[in-house]
Protein backbone atom coordinates (compact mmCIF):
# COMPACT_ATOMS: atom_id res chain seq x y z
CA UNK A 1 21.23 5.19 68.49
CA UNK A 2 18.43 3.25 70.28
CA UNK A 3 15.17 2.15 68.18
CA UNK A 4 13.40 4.35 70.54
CA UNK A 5 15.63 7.22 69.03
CA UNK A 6 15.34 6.78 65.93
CA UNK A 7 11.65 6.17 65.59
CA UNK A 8 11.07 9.52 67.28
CA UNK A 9 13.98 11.10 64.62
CA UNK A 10 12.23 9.87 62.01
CA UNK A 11 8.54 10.97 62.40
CA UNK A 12 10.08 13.97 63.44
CA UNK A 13 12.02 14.80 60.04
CA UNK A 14 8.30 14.52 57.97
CA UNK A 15 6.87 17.27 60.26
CA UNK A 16 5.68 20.52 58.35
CA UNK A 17 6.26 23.71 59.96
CA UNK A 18 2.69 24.19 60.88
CA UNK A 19 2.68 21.14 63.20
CA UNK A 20 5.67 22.35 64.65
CA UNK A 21 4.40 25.92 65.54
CA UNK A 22 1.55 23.84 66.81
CA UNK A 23 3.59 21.77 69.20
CA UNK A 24 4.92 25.69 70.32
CA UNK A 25 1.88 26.91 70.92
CA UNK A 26 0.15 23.50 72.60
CA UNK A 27 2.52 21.49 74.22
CA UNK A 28 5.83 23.42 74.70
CA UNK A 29 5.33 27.13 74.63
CA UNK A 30 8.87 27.12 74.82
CA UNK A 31 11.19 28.08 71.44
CA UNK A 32 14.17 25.91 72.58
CA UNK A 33 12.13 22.85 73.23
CA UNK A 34 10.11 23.14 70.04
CA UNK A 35 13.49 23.38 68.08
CA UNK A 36 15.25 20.52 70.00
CA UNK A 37 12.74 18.18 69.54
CA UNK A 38 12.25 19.35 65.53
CA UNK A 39 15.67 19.39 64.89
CA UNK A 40 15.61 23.09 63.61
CA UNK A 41 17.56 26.32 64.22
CA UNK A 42 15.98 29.52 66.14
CA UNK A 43 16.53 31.58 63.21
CA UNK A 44 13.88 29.14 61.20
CA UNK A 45 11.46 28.77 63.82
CA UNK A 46 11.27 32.67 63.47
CA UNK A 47 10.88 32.84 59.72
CA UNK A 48 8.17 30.38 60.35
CA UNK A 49 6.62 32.21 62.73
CA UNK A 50 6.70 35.41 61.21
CA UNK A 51 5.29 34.18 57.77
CA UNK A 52 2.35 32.54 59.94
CA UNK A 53 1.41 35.05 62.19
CA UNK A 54 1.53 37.28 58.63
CA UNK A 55 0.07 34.93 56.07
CA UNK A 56 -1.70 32.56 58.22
CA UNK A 57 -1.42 28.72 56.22
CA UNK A 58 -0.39 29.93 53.05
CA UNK A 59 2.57 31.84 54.48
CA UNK A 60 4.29 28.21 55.56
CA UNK A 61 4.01 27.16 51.81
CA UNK A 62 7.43 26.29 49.98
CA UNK A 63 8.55 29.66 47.87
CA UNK A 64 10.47 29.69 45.03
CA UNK A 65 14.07 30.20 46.06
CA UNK A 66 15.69 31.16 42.97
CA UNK A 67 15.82 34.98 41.77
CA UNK A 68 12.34 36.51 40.05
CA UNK A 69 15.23 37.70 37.37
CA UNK A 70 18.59 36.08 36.56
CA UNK A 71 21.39 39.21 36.39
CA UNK A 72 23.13 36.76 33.66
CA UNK A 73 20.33 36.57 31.21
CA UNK A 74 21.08 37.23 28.10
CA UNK A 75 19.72 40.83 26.70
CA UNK A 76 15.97 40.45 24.53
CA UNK A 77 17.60 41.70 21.30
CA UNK A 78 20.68 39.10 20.81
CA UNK A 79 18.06 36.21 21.91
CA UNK A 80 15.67 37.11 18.97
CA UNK A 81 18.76 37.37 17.01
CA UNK A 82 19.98 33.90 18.12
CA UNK A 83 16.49 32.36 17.79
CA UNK A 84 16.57 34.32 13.92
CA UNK A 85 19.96 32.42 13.28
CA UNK A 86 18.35 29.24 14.18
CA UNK A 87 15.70 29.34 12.23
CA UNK A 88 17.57 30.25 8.96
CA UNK A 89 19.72 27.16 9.18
C-alpha cells in the first residue's frame, strides 16, 4: 500500500457519520461512492441516514447497544435475599 493510500485510509477511518452523509450530499451524491471511499457497507449508510433525516445531529450519536433489560437477571426477591445473607455474615 502506497503512502498516498494509506494517508487517505487513515483520515478516512476518524470520519463521523455526519461528515460522511455530508460528503453524500456535497461532493458525491452517489451511495456507492460515499461508501467506497468511507469504507462502510450500504446497509450502514442507511441506518445513518435514516436516524439523520429523523433525529437530525443527535440521531448519529453512539446508542447503547446492550439490552434496556437483561432476560438473565436474577428475580428482585432472591437479590434482596442474597444482599440480606450478606449482610448477616
Amino acid at each position: 500500500m502506497g503512502k498516498a493510500m494509506s494517508e487517505t485510509r487513515a483520515s478516512q477511518e476518524g470520519a463521523s457519520p455526519l461528515r460522511m452523509l455530508q460528503h453524500y450530499e456535497q461532493v458525491t451524491r452517489n451511495v456507492f461512492r460515499s461508501c467506497r471511499f468511507f469504507g462502510i457497507s450500504g446497509t450502514q449508510f442507511y441506518i445513518w441516514l435514516q436516524r439523520y433525516r429523523g433525529c437530525g445531529k443527535a440521531g448519529l450519536r453512539d446508542r447503547h447497544r446492550g439490552p434496556r433489560l437483561s432476560p438473565f437477571r436474577t428475580p428482585p426477591h432472591l437479590e434482596a435475599l442474597v444482599l440480606q445473607v450478606r449482610r448477616e455474615r
